[in-house]
PDB file of N, CA and C in Angstrom:
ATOM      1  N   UNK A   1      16.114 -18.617  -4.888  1.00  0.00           N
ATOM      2  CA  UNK A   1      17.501 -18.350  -4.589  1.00  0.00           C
ATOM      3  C   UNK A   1      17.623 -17.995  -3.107  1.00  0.00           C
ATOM      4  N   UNK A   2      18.350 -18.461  -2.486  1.00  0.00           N
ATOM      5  CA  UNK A   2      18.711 -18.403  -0.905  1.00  0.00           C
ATOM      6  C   UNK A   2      19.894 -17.185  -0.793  1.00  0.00           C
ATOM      7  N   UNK A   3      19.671 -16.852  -0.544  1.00  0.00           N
ATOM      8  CA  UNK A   3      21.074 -15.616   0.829  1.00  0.00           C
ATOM      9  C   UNK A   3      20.931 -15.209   1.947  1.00  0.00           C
ATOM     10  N   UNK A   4      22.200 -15.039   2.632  1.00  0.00           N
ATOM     11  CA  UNK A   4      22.185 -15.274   3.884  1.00  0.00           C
ATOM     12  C   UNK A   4      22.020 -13.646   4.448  1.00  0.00           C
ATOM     13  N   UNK A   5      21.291 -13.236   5.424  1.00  0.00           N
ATOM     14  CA  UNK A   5      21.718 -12.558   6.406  1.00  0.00           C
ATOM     15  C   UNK A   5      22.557 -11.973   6.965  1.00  0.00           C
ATOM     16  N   UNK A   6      22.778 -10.498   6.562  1.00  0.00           N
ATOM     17  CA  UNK A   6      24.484 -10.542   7.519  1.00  0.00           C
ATOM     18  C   UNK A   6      24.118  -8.984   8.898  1.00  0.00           C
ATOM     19  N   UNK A   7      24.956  -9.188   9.471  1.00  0.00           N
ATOM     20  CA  UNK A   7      24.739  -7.898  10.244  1.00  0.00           C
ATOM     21  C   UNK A   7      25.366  -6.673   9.929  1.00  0.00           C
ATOM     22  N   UNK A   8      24.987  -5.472   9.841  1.00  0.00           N
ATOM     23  CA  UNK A   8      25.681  -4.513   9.284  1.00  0.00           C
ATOM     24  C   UNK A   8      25.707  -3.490  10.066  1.00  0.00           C
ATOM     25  N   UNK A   9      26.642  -3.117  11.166  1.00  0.00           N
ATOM     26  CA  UNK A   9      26.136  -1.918  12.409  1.00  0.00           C
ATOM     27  C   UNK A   9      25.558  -2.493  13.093  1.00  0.00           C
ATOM     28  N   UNK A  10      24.329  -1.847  13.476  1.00  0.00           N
ATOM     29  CA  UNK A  10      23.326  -2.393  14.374  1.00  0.00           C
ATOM     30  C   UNK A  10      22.189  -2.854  13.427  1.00  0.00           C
ATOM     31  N   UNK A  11      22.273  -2.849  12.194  1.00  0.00           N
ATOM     32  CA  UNK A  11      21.021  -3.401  11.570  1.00  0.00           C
ATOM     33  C   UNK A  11      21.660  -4.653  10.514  1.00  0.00           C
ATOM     34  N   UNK A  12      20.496  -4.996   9.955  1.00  0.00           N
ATOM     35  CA  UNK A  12      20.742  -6.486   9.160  1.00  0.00           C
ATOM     36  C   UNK A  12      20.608  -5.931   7.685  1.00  0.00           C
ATOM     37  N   UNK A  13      21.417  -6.777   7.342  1.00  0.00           N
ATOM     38  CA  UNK A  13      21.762  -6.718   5.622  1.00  0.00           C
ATOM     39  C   UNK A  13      21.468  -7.845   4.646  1.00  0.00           C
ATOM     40  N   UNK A  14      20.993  -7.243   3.443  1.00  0.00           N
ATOM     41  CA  UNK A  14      21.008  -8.513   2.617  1.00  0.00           C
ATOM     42  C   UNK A  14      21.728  -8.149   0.584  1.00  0.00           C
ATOM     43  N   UNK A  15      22.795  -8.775   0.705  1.00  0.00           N
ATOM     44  CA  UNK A  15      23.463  -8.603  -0.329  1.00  0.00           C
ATOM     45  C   UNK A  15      22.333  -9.218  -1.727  1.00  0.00           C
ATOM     46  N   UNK A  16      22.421  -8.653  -2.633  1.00  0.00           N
ATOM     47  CA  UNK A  16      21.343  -9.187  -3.546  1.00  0.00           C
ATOM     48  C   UNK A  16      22.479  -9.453  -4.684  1.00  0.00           C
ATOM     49  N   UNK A  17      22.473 -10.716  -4.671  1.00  0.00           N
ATOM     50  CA  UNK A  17      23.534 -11.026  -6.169  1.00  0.00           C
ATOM     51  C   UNK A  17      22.952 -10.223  -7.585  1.00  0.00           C
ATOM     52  N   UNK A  18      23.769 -10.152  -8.593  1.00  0.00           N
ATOM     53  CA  UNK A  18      24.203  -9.211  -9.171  1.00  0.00           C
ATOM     54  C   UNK A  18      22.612  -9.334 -10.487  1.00  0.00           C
ATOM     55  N   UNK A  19      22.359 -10.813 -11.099  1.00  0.00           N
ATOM     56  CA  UNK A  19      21.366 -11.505 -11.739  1.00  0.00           C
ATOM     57  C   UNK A  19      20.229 -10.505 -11.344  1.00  0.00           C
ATOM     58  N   UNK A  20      19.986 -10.859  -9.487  1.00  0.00           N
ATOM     59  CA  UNK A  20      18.715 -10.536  -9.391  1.00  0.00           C
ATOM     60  C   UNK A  20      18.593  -9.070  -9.532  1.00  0.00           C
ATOM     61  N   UNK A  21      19.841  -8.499  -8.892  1.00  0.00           N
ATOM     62  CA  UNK A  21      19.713  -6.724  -9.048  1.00  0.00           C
ATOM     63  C   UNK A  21      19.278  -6.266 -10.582  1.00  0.00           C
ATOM     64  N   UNK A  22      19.581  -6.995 -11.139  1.00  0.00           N
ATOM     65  CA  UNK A  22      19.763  -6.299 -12.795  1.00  0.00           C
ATOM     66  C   UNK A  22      18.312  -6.826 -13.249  1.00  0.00           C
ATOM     67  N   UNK A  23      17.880  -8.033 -13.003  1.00  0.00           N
ATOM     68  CA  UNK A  23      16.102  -8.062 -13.313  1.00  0.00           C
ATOM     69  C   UNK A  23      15.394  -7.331 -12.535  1.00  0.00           C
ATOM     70  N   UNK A  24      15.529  -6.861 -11.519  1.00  0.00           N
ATOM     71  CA  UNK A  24      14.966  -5.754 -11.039  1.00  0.00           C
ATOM     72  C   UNK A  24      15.208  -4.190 -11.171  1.00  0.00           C
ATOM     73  N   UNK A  25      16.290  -4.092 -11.961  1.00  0.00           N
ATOM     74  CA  UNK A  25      16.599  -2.641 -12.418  1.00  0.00           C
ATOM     75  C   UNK A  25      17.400  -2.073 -11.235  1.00  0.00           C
ATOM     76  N   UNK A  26      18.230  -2.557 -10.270  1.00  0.00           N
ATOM     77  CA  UNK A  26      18.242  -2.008  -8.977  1.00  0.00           C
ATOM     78  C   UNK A  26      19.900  -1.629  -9.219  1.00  0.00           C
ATOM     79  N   UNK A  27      20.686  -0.507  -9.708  1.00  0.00           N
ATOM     80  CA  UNK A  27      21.530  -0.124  -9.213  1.00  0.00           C
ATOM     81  C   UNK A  27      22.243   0.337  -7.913  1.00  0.00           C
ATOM     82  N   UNK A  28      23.313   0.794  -7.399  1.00  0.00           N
ATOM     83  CA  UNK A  28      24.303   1.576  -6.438  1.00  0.00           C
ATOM     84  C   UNK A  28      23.350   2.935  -6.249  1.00  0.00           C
ATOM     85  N   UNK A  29      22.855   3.268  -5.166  1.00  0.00           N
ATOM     86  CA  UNK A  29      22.321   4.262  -4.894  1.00  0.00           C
ATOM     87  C   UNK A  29      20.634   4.414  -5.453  1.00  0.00           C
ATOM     88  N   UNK A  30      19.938   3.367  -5.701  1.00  0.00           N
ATOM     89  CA  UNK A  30      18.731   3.417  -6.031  1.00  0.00           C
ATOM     90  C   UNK A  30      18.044   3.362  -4.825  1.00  0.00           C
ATOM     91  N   UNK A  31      17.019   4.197  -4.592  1.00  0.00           N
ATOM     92  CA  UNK A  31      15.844   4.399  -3.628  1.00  0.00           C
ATOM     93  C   UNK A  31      15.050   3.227  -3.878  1.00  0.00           C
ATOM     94  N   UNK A  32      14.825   2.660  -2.261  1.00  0.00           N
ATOM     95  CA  UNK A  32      13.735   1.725  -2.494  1.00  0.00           C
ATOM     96  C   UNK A  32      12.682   1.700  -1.587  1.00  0.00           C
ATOM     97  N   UNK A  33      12.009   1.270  -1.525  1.00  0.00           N
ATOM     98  CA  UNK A  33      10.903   1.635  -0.122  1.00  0.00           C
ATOM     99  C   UNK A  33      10.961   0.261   0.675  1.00  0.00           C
ATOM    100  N   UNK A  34      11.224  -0.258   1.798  1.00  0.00           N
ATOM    101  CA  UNK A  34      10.942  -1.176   2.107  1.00  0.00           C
ATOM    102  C   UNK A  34       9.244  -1.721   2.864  1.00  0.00           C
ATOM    103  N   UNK A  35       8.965  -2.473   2.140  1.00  0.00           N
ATOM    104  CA  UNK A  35       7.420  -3.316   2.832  1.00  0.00           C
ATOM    105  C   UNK A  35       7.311  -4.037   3.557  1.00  0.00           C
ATOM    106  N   UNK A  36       7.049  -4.645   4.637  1.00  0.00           N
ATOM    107  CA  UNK A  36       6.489  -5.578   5.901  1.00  0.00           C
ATOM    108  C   UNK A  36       5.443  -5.727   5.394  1.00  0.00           C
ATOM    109  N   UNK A  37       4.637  -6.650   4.567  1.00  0.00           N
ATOM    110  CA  UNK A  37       3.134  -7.448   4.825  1.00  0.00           C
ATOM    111  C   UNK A  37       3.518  -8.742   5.158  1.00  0.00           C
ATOM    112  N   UNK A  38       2.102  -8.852   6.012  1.00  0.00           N
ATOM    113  CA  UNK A  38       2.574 -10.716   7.089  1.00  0.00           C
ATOM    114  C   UNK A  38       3.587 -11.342   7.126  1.00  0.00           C
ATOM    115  N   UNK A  39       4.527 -10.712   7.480  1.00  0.00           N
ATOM    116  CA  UNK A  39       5.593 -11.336   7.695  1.00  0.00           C
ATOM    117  C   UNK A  39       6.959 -11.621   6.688  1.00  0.00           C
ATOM    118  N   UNK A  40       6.601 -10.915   5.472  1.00  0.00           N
ATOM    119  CA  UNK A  40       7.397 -10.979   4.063  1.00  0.00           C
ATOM    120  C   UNK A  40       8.109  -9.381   3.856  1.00  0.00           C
ATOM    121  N   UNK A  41       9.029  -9.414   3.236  1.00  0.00           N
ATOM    122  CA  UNK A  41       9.363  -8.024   3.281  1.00  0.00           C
ATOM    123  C   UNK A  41       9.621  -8.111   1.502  1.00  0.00           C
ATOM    124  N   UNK A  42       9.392  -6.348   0.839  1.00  0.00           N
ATOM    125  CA  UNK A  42       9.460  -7.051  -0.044  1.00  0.00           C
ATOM    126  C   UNK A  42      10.125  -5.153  -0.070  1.00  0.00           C
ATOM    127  N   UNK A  43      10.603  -4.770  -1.502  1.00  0.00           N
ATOM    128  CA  UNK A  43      11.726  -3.576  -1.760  1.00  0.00           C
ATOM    129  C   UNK A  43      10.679  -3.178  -3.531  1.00  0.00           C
ATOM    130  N   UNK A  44      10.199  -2.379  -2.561  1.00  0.00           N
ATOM    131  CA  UNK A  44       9.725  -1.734  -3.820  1.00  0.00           C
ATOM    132  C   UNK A  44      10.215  -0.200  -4.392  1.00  0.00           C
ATOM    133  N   UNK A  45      10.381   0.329  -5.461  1.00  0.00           N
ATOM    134  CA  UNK A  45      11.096   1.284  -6.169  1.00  0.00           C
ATOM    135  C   UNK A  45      10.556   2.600  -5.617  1.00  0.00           C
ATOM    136  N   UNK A  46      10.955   3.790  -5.721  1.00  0.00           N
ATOM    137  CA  UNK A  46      10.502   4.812  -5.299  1.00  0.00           C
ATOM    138  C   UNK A  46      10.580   5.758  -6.578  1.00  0.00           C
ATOM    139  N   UNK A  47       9.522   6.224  -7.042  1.00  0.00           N
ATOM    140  CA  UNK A  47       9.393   6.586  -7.709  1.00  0.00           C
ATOM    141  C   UNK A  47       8.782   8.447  -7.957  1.00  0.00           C
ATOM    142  N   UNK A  48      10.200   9.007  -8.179  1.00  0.00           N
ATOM    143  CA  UNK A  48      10.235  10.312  -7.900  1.00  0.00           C
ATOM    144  C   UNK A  48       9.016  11.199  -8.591  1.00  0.00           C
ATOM    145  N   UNK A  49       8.662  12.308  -7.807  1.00  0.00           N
ATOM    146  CA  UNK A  49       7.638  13.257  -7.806  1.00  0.00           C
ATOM    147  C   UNK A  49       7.810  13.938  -8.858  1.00  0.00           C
ATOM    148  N   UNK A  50       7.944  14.596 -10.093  1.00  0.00           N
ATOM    149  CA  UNK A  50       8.736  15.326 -10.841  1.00  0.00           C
ATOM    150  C   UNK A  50       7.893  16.903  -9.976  1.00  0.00           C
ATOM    151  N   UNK A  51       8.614  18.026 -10.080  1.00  0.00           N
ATOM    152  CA  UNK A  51       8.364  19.268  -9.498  1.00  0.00           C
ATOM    153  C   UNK A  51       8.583  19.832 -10.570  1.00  0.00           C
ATOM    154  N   UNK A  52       7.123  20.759 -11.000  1.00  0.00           N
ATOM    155  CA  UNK A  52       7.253  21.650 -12.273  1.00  0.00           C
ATOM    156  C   UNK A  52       7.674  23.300 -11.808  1.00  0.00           C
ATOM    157  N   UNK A  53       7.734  24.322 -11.824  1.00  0.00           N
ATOM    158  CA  UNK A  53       7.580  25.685 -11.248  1.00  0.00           C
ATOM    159  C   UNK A  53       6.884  25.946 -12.942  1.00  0.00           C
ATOM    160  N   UNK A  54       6.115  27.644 -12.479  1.00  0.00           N
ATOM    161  CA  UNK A  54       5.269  28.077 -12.886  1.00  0.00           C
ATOM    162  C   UNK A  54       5.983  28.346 -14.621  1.00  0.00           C
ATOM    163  N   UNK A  55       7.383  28.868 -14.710  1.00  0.00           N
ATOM    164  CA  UNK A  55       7.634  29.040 -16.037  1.00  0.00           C
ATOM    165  C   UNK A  55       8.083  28.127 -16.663  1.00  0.00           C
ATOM    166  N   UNK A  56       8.285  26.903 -16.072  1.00  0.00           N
ATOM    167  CA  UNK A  56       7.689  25.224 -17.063  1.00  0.00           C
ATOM    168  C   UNK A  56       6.947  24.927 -17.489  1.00  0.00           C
ATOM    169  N   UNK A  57       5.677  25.073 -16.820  1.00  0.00           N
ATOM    170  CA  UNK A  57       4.277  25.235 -17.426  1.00  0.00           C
ATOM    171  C   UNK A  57       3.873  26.047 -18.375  1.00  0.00           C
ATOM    172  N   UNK A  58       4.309  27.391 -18.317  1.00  0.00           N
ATOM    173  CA  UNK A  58       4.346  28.274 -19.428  1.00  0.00           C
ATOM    174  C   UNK A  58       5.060  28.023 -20.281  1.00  0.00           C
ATOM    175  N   UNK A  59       5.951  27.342 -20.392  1.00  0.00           N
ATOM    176  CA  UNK A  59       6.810  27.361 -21.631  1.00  0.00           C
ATOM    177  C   UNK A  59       6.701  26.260 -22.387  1.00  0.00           C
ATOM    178  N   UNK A  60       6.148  24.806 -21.433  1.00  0.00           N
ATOM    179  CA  UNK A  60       5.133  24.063 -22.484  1.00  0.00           C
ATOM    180  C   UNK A  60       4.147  24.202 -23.124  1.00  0.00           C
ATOM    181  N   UNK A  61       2.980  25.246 -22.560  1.00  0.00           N
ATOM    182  CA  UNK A  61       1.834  25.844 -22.811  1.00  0.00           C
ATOM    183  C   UNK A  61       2.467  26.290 -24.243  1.00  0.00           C
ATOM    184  N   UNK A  62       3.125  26.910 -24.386  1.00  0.00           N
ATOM    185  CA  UNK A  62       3.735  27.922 -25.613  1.00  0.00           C
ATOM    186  C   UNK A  62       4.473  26.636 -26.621  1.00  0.00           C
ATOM    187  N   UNK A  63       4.992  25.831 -25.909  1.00  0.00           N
ATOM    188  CA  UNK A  63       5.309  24.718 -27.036  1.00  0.00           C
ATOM    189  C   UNK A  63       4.573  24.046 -27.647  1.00  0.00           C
ATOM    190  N   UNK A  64       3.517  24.109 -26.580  1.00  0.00           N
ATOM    191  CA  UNK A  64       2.199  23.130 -27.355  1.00  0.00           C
ATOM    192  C   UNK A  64       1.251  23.629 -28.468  1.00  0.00           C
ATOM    193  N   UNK A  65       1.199  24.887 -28.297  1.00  0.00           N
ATOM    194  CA  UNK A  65       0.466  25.938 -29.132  1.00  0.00           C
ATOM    195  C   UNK A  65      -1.323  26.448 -28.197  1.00  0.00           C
ATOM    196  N   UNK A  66      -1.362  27.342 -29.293  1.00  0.00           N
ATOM    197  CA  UNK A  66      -3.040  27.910 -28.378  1.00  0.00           C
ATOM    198  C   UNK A  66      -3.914  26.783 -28.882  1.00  0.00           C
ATOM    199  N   UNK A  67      -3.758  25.612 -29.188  1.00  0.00           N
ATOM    200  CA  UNK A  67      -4.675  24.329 -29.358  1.00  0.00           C
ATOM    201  C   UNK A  67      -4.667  24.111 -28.089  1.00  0.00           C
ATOM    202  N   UNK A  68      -3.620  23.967 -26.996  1.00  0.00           N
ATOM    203  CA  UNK A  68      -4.073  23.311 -25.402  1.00  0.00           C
ATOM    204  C   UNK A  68      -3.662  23.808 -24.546  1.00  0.00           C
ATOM    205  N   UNK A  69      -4.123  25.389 -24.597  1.00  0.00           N
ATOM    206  CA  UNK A  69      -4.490  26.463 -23.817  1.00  0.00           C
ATOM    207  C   UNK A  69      -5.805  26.343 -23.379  1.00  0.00           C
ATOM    208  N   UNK A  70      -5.341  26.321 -21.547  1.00  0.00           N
ATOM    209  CA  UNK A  70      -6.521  25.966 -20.966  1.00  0.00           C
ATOM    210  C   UNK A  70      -7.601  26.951 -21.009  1.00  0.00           C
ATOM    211  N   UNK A  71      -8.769  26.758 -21.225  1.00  0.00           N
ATOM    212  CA  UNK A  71      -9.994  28.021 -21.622  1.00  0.00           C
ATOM    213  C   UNK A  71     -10.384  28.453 -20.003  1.00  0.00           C
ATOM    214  N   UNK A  72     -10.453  29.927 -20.402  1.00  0.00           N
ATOM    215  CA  UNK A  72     -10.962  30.644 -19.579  1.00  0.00           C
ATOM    216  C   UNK A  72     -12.124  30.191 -18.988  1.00  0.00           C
ATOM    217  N   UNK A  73     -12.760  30.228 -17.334  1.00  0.00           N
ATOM    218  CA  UNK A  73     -14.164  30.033 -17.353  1.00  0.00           C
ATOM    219  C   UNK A  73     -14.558  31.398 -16.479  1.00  0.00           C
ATOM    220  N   UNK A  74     -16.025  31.558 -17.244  1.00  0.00           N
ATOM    221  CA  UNK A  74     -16.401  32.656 -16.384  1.00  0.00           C
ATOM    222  C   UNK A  74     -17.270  31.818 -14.573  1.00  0.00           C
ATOM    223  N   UNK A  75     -17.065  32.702 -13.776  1.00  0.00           N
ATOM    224  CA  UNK A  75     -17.299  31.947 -12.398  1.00  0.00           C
ATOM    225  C   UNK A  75     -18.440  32.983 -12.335  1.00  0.00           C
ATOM    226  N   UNK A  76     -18.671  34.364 -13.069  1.00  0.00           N
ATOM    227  CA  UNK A  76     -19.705  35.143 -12.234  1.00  0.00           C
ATOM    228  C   UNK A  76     -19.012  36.154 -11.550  1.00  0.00           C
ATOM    229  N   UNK A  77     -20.028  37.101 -11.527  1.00  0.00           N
ATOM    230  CA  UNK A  77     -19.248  37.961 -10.450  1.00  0.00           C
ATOM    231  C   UNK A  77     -18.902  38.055  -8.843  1.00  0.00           C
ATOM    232  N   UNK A  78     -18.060  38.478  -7.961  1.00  0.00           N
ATOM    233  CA  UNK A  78     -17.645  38.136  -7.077  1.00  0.00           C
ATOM    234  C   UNK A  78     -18.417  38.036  -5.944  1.00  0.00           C
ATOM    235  N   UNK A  79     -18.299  37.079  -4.630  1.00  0.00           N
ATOM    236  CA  UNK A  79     -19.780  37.712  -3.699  1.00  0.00           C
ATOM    237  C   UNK A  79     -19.116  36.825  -1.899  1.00  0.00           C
ATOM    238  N   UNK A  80     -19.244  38.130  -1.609  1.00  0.00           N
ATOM    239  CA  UNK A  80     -18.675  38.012  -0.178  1.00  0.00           C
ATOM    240  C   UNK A  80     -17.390  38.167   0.097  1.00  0.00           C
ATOM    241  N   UNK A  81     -16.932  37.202   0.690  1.00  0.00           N
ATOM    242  CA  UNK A  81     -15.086  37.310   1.190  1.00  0.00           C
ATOM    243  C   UNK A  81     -14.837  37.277  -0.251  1.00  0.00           C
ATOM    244  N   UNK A  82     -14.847  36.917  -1.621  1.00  0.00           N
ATOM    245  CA  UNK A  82     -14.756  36.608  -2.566  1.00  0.00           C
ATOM    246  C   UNK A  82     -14.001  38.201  -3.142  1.00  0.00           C
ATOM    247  N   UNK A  83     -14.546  39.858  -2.532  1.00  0.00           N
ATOM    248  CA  UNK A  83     -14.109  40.263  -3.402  1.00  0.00           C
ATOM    249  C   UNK A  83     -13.068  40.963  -2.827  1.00  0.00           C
ATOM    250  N   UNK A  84     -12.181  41.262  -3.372  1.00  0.00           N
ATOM    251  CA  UNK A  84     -10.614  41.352  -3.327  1.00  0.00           C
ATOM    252  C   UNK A  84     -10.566  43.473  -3.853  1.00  0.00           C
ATOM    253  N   UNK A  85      -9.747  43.647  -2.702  1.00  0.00           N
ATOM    254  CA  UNK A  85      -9.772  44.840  -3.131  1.00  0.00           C
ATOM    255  C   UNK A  85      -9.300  45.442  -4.806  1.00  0.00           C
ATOM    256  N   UNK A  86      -9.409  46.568  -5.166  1.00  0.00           N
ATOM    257  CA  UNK A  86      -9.006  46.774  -6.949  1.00  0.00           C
ATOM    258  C   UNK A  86      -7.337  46.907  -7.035  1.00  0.00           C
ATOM    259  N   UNK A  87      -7.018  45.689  -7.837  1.00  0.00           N
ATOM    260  CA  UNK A  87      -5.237  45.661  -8.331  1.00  0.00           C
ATOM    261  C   UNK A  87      -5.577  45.575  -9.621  1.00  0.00           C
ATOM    262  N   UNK A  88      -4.081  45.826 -10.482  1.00  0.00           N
ATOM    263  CA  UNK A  88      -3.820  45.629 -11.523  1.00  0.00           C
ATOM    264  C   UNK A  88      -4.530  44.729 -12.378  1.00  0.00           C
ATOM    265  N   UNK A  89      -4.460  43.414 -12.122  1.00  0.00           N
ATOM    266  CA  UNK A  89      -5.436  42.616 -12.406  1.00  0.00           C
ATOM    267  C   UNK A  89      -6.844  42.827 -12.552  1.00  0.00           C
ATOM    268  N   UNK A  90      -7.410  43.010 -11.810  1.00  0.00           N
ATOM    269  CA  UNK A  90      -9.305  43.075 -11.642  1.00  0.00           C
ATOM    270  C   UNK A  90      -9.480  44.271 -12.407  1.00  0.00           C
ATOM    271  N   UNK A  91      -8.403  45.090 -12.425  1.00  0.00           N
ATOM    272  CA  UNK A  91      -8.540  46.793 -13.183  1.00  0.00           C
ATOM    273  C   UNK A  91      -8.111  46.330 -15.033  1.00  0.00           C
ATOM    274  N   UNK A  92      -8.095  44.650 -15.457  1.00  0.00           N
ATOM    275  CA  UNK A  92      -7.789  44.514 -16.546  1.00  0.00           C
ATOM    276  C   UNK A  92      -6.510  44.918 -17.259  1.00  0.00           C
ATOM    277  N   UNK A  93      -5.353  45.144 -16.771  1.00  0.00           N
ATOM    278  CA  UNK A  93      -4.608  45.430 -16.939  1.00  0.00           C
ATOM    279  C   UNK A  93      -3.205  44.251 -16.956  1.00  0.00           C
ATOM    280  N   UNK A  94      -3.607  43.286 -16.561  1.00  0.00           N
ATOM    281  CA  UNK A  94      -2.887  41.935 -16.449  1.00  0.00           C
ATOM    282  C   UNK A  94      -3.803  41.143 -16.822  1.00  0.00           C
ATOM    283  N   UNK A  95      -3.110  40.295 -18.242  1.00  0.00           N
ATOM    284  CA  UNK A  95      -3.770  39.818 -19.030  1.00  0.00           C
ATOM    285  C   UNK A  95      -2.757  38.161 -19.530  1.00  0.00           C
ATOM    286  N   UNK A  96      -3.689  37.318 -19.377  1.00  0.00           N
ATOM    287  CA  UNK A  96      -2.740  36.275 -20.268  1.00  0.00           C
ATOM    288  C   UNK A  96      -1.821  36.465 -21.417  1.00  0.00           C
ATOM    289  N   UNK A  97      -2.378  37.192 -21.984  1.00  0.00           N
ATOM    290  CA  UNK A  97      -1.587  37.860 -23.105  1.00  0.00           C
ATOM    291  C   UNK A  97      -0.224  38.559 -22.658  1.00  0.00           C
ATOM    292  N   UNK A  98      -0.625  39.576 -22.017  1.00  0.00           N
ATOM    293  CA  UNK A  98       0.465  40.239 -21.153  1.00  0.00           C
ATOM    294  C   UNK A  98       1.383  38.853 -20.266  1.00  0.00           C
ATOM    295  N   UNK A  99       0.927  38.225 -19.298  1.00  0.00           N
ATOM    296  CA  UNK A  99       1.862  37.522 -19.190  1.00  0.00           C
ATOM    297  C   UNK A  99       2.475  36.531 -20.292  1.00  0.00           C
ATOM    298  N   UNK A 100       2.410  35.872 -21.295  1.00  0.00           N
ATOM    299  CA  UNK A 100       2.591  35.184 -22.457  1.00  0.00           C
ATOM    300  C   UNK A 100       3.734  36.471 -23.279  1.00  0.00           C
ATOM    301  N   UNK A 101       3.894  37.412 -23.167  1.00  0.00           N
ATOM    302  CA  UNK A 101       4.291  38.292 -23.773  1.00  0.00           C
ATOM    303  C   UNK A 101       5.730  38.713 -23.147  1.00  0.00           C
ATOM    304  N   UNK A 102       5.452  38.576 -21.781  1.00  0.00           N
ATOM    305  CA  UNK A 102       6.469  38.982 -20.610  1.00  0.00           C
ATOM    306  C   UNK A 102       7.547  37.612 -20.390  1.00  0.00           C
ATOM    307  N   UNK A 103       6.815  36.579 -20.925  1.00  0.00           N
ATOM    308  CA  UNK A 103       7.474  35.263 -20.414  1.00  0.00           C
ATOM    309  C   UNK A 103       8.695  35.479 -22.177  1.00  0.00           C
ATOM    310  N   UNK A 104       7.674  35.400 -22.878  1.00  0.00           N
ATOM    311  CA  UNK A 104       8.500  35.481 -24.660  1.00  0.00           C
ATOM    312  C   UNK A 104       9.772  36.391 -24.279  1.00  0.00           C
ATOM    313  N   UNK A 105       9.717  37.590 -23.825  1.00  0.00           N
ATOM    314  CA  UNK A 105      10.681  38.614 -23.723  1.00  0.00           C
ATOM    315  C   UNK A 105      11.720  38.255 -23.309  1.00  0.00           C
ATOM    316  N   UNK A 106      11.348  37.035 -22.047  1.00  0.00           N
ATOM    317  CA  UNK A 106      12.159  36.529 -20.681  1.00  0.00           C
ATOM    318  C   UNK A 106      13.459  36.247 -21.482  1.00  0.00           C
ATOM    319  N   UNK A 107      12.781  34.946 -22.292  1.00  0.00           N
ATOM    320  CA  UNK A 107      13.111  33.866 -23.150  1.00  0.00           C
ATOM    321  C   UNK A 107      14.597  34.413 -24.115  1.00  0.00           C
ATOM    322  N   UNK A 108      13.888  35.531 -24.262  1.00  0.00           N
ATOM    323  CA  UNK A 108      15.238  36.306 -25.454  1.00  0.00           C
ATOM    324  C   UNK A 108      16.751  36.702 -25.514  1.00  0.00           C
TER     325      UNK A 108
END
């Protein structure tokens, strides 16, 4: 299929009849990436990053059940820059549990 070239501003345009947009999935406002190899240009899709934050993860964790809860590993004890002065944490006092518990509460 042939189309023409048009100028648009200072840059060039190319209208994509309606057939080809729709076998390519390409709506009004779709992101595309444009490609230059040897001399061909070609419009490939952009395909978004999804961004989780931390109480998405937890709250699938909890949907999924303690079947694919990631297991603890022991690393050993600490050695060099490695050890971190004594907080809440290292003093055992912050616990998966405890957070799993704090997130449930959130939820309520």
């Amino acid at each position: 299929m042939k189309v023409k070239i048009a100028k648009w501003g200072n840059s060039l345009a190319v209208r994509l009849p309606k057939r080809v947009a729709e076998e390519a999935g390409l709506r009004p406002e779709t992101e595309v990436e444009i490609v230059v190899e040897r001399g061909t240009v070609q419009l490939k899709p952009v395909v978004p990053i999804p961004h989780y934050t931390l109480e998405d993860m937890i709250a699938e964790i909890d949907r999924l059940g303690p079947g694919y809860e990631p297991e603890s590993v022991e690393w050993g004890p600490d050695v060099g820059s490695e050890i971190l002065p004594e907080d809440e944490y290292s003093r055992g006092e912050i616990t998966p549990e405890n957070i799993h518990e704090k997130h449930a509460t959130r939820r309520r």
